[in-house]
N, C-alpha and C. Protein backbone atom coordinates (compact mmCIF):
# COMPACT_ATOMS: atom_id res chain seq x y z
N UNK A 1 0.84 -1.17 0.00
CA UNK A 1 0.00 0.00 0.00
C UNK A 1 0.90 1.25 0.00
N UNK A 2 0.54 2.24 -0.69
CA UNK A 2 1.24 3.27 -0.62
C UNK A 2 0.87 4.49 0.54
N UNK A 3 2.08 4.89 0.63
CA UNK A 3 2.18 5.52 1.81
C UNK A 3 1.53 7.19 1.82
N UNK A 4 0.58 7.29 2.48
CA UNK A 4 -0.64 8.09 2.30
C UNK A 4 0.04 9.57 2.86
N UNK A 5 1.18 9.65 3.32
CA UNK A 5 1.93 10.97 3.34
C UNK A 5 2.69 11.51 1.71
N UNK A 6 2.78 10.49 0.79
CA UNK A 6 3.67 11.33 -0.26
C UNK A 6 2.57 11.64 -1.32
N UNK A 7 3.40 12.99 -1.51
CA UNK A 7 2.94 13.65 -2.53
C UNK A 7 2.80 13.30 -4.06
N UNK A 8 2.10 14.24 -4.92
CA UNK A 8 2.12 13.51 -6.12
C UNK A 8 3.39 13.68 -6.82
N UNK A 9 4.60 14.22 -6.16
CA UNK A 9 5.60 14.08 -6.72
C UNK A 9 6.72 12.67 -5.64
N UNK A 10 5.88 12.13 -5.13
CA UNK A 10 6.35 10.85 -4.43
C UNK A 10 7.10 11.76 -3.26
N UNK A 11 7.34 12.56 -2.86
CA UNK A 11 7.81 13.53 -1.88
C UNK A 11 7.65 13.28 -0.57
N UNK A 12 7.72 12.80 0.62
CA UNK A 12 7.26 12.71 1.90
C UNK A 12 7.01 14.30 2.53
N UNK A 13 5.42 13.75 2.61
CA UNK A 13 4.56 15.51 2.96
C UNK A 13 5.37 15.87 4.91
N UNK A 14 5.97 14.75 5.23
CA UNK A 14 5.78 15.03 6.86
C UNK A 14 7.61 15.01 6.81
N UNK A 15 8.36 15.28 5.55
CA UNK A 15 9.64 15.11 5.81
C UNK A 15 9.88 16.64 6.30
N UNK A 16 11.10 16.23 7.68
CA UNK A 16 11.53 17.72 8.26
C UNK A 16 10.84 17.37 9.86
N UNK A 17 9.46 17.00 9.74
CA UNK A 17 8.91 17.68 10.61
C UNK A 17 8.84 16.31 11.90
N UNK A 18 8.78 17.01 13.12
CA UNK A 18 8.76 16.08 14.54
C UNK A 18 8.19 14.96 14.31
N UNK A 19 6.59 14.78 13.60
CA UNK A 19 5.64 13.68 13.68
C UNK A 19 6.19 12.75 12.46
N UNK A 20 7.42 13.18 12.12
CA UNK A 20 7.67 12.20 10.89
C UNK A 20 8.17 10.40 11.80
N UNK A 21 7.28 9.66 11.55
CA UNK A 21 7.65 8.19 12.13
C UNK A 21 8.88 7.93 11.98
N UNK A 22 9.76 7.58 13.07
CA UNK A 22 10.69 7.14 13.30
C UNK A 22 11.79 6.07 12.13
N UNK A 23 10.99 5.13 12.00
CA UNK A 23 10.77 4.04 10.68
C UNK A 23 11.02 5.14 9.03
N UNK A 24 10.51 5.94 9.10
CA UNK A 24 10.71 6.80 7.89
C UNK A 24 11.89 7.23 7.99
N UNK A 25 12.26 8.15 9.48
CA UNK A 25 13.34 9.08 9.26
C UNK A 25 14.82 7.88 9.42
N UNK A 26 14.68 6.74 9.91
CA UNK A 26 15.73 5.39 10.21
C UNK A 26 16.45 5.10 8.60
N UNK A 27 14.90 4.57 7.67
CA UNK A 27 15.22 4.34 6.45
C UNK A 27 15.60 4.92 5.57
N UNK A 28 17.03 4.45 5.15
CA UNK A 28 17.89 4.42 4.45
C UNK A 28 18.01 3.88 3.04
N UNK A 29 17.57 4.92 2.08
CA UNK A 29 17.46 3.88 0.28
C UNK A 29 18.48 3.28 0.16
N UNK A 30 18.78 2.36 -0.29
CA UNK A 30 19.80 1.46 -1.20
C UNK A 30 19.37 0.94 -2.25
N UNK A 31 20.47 0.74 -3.43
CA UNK A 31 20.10 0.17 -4.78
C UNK A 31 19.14 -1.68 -4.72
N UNK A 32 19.53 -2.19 -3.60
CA UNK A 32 19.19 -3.30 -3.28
C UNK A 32 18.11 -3.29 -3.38
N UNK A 33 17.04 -2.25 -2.77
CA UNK A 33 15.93 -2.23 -2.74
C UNK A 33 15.11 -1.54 -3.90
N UNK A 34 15.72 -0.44 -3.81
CA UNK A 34 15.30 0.80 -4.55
C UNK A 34 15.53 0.67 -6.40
N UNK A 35 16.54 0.33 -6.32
CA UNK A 35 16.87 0.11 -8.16
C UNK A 35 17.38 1.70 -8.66
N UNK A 36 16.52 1.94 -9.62
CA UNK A 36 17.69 3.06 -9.79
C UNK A 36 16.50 4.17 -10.22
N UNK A 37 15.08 3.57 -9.89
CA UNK A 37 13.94 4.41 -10.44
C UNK A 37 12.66 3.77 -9.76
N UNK A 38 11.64 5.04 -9.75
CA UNK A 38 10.24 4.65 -8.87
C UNK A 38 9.87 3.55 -9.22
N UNK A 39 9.61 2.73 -10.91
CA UNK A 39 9.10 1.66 -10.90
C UNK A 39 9.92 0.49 -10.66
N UNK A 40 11.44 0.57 -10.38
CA UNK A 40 11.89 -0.32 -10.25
C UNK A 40 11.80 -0.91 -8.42
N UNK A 41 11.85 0.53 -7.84
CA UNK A 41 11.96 0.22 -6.28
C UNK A 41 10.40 -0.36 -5.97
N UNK A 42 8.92 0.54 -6.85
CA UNK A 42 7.64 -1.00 -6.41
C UNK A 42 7.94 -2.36 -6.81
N UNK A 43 8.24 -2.34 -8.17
CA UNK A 43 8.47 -3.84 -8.40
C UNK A 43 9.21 -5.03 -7.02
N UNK A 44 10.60 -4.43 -6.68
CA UNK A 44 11.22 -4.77 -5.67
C UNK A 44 10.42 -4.99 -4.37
N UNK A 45 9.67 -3.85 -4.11
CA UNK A 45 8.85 -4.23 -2.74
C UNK A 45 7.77 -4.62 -3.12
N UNK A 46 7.13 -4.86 -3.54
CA UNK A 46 6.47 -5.99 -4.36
C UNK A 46 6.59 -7.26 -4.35
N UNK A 47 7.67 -7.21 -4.78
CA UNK A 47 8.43 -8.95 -4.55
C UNK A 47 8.81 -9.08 -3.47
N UNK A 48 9.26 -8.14 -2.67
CA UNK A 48 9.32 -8.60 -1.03
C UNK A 48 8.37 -8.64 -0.01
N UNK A 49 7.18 -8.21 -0.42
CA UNK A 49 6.01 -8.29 0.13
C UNK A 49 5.39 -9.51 0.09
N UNK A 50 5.56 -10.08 -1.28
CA UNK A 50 4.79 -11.73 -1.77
C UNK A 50 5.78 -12.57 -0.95
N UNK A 51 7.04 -12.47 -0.87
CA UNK A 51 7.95 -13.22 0.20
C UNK A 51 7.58 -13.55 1.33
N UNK A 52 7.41 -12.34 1.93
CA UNK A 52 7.42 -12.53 3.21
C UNK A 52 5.30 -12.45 3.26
C-alpha cells in the first residue's frame, strides 16, 4: 500500500517535521531495494512483500 503521506511528486509531505515516524526518518534507500527508479523500487517491494 502506498504511503498516504507522499505527494504527487512521491515527496514525503511530513519530511523535516517532529511527527515524521521514526521508521521513515531510520530508512535508508539502497540500490538493493530501490533500483535506480520509482518503478523499479515498487516492483522490488512488491516482490518482497509476496515473500514474506
Amino acid at each position: 500500500m502506498r504511503c498516504i503521506q507522499l505527494d504527487d511528486r512521491n515527496l514525503c509531505k511530513l519530511f523535516g517535521k517532529p511527527e515524521r515516524p521514526k521508521v521513515c526518518h531510520n530508512f535508508k534507500a539502497c540500490p538493493d531495494v530501490c533500483g535506480d527508479n520509482n518503478a523499479k523500487a515498487l516492483e522490488n517491494i512488491l516482490e518482497l512483500e509476496r515473500l514474506t
